[in-house]
N, C-alpha and C. Protein backbone atom coordinates (compact mmCIF):
# COMPACT_ATOMS: atom_id res chain seq x y z
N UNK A 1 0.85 -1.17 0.00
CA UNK A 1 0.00 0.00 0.00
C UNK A 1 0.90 1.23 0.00
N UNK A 2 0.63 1.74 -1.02
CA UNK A 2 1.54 3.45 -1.49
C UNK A 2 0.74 4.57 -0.44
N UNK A 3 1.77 5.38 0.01
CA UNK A 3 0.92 6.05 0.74
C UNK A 3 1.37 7.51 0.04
N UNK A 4 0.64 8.55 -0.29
CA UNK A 4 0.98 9.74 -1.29
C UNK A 4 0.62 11.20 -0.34
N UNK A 5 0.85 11.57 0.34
CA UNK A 5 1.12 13.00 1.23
C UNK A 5 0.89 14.06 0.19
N UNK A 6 -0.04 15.18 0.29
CA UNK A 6 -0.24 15.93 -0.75
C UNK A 6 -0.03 17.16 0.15
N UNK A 7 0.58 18.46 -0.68
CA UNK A 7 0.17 19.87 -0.21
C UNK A 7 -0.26 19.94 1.65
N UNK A 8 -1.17 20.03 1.49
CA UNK A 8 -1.71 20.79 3.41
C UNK A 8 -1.53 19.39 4.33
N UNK A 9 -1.49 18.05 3.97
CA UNK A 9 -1.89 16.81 4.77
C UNK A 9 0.19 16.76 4.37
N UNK A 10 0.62 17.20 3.74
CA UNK A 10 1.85 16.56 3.91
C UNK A 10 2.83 17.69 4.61
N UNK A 11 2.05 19.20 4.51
CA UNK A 11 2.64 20.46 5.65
C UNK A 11 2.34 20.38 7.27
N UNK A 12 1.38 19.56 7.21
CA UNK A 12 0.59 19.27 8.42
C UNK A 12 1.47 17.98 9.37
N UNK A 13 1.53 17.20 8.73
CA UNK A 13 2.68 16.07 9.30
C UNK A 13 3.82 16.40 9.46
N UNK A 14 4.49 17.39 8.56
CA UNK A 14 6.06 17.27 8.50
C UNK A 14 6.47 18.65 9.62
N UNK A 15 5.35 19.49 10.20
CA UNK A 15 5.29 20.48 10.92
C UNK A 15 4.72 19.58 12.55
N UNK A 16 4.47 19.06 12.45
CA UNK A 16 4.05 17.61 13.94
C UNK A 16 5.26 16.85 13.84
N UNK A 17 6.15 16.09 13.48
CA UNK A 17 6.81 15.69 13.28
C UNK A 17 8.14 17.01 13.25
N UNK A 18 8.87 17.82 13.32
CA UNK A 18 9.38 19.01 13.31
C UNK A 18 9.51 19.05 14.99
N UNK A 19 8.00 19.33 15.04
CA UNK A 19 7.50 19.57 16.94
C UNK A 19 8.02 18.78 17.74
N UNK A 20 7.77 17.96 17.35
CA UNK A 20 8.05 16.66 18.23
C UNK A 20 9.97 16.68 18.61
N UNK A 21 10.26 16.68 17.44
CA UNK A 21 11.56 16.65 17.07
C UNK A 21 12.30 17.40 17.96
N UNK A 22 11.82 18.62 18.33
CA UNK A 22 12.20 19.84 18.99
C UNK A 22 11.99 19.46 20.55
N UNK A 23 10.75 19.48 20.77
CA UNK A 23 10.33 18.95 22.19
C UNK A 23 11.49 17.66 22.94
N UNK A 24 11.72 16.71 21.57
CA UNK A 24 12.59 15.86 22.60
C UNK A 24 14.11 16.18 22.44
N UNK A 25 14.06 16.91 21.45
CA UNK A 25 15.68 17.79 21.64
C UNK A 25 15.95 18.73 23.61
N UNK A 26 14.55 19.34 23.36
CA UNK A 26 14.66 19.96 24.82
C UNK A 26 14.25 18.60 25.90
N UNK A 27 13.81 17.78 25.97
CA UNK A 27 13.73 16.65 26.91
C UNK A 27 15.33 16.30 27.60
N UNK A 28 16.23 15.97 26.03
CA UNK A 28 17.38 15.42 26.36
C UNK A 28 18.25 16.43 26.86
N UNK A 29 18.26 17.42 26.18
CA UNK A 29 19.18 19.04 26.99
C UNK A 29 18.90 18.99 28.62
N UNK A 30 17.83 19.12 29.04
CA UNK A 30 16.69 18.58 30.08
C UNK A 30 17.51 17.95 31.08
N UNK A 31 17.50 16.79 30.68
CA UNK A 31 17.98 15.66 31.43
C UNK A 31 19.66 15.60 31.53
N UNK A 32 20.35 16.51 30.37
CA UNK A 32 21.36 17.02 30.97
C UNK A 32 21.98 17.70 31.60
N UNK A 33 20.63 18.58 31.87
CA UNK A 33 21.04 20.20 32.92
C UNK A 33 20.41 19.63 34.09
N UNK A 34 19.60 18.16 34.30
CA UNK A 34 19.74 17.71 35.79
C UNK A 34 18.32 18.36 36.00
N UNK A 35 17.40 18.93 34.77
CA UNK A 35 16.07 19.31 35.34
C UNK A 35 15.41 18.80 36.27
N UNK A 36 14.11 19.48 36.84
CA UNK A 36 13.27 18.39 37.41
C UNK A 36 12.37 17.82 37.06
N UNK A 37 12.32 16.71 37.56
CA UNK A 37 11.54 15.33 36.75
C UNK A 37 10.50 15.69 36.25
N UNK A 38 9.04 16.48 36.85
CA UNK A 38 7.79 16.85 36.61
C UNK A 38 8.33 17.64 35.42
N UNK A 39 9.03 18.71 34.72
CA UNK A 39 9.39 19.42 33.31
C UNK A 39 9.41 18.51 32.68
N UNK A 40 10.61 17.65 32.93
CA UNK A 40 10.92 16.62 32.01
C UNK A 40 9.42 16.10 31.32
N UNK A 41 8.97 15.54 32.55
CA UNK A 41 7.94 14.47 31.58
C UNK A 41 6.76 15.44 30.94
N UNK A 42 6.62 16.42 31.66
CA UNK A 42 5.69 17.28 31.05
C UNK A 42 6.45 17.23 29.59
N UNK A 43 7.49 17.85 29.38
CA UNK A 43 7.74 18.02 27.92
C UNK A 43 7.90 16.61 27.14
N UNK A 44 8.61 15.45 27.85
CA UNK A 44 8.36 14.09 26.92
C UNK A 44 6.56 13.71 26.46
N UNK A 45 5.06 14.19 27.29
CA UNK A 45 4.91 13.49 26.75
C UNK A 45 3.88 14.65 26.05
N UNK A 46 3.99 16.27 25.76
CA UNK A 46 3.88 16.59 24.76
C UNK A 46 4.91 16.01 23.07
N UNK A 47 5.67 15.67 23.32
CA UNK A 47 6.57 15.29 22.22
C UNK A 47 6.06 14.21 22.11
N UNK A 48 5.13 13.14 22.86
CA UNK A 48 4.73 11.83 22.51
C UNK A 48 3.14 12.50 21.93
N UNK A 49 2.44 13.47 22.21
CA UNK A 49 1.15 13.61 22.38
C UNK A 49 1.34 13.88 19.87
N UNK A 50 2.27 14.40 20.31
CA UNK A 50 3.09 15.45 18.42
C UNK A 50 3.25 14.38 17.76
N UNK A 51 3.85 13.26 18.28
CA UNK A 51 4.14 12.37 17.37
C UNK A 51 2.63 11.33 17.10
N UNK A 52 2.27 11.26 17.68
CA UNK A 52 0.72 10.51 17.87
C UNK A 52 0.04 11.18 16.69
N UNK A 53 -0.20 12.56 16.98
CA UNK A 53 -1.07 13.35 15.93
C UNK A 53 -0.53 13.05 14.65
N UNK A 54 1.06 13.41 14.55
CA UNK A 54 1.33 13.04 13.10
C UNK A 54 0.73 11.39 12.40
N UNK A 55 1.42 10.30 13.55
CA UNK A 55 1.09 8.85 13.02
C UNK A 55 -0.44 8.95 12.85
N UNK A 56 -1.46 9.15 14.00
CA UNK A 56 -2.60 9.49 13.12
C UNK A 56 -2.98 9.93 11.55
N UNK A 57 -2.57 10.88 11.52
CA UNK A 57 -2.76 11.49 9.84
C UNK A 57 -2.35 11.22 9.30
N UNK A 58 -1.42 10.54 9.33
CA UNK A 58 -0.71 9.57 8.42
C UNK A 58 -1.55 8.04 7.85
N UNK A 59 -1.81 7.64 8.99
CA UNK A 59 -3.18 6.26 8.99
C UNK A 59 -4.69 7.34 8.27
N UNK A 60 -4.96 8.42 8.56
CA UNK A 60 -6.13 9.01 8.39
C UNK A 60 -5.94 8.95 6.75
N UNK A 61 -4.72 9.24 6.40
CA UNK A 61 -4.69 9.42 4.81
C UNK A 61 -4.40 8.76 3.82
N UNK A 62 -3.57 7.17 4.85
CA UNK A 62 -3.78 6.28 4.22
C UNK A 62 -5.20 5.32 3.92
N UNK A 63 -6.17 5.67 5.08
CA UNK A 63 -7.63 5.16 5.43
C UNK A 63 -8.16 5.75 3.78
N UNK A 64 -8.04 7.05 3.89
CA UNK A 64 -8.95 7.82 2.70
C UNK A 64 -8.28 6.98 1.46
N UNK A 65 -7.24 6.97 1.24
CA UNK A 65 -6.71 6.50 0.03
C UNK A 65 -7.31 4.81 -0.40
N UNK A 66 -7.17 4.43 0.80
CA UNK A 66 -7.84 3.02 0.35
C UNK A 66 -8.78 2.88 0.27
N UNK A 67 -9.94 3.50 1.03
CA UNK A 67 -11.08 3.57 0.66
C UNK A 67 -11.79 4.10 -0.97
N UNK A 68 -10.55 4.98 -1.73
CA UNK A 68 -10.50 5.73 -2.68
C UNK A 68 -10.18 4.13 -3.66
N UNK A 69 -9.44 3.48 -3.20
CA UNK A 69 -8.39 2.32 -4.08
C UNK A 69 -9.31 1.27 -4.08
N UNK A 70 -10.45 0.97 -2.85
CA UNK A 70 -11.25 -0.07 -3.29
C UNK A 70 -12.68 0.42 -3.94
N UNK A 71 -13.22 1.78 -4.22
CA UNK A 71 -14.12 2.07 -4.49
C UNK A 71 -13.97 1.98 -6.09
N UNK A 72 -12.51 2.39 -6.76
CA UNK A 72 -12.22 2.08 -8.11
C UNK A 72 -11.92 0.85 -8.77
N UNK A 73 -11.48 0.28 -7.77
CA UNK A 73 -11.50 -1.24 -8.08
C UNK A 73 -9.57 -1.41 -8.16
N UNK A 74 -9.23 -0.49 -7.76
CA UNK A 74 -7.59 -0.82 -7.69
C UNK A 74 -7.32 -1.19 -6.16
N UNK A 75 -6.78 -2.55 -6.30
CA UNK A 75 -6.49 -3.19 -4.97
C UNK A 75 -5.07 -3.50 -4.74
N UNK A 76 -4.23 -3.28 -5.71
CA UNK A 76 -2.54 -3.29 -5.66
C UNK A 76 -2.61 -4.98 -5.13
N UNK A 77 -3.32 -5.90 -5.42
CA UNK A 77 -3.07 -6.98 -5.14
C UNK A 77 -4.14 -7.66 -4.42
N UNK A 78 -3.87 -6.85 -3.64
CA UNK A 78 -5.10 -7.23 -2.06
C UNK A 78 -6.52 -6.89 -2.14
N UNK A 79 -7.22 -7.55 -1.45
CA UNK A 79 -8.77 -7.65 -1.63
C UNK A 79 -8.94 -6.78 -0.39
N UNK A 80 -10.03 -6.36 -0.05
CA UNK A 80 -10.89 -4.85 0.66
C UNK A 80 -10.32 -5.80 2.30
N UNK A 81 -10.55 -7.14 2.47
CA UNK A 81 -10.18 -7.43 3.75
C UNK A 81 -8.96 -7.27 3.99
N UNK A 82 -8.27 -7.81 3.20
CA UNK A 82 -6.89 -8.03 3.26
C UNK A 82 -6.11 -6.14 3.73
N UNK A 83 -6.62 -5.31 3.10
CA UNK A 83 -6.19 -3.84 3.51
C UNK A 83 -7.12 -2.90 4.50
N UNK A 84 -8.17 -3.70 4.94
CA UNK A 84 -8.58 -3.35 6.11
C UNK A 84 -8.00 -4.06 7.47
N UNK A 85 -7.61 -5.33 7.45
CA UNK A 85 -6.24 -6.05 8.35
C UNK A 85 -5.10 -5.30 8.39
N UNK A 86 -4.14 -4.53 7.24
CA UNK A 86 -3.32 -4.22 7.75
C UNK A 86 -3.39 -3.02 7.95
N UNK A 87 -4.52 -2.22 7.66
CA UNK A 87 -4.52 -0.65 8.29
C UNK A 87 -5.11 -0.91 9.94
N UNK A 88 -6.01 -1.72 10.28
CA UNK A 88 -6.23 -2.00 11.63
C UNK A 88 -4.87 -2.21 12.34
N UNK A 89 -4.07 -2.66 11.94
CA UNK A 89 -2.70 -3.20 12.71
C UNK A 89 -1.97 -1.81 12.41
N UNK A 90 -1.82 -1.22 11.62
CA UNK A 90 -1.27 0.17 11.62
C UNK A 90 -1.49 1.04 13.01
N UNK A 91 -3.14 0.62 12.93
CA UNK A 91 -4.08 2.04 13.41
C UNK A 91 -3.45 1.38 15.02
N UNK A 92 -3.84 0.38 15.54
CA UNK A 92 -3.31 -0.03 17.01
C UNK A 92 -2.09 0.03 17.19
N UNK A 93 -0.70 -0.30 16.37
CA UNK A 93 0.31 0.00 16.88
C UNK A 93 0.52 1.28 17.36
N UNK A 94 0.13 2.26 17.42
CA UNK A 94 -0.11 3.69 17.78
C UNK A 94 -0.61 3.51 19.31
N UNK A 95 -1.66 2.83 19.17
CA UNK A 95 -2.55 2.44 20.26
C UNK A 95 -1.80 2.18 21.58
């Protein structure tokens, strides 16, 4: 399954993903200046909350696409169950 990021859904991820990036840059600085613990995790688990949103929209746009791929009848191989199994296993590893 091809997954294709367009314009606003692919500014939208790579700006969550960016965030995140940043947040655990300051986590690890953090934990080298000996912060205290309550900052710390406050900022780890905004940087977990950033990365969540991105993997979401990422599954959200692969969801649309396949739903797009079995309504035309292009299945890249796989039948409608077969790519509703592995987007479910996508969608929970997040979980």
């Amino acid at each position: 399954m091809d997954m294709e990021l367009a314009g606003a859904e692919l500014k939208s991820v790579l700006n969550r993903l960016r965030r995140a990036q940043g947040q655990i840059s300051g986590v690890i600085r953090m934990i080298e200046e000996g912060r205290d613990c309550e900052d710390v995790i406050t900022q780890l688990a905004a940087a977990s909350r950033a990365l969540d949103r991105a993997g979401f929209a990422i599954i959200a746009t692969g969801l649309q696409q396949c739903v797009t791929d079995v309504e035309s009848g292009r299945k890249n191989g796989e039948d409608a169950e077969q790519m509703r199994a592995r987007l479910e296993k996508l969608f929970l590893s997040l979980a």
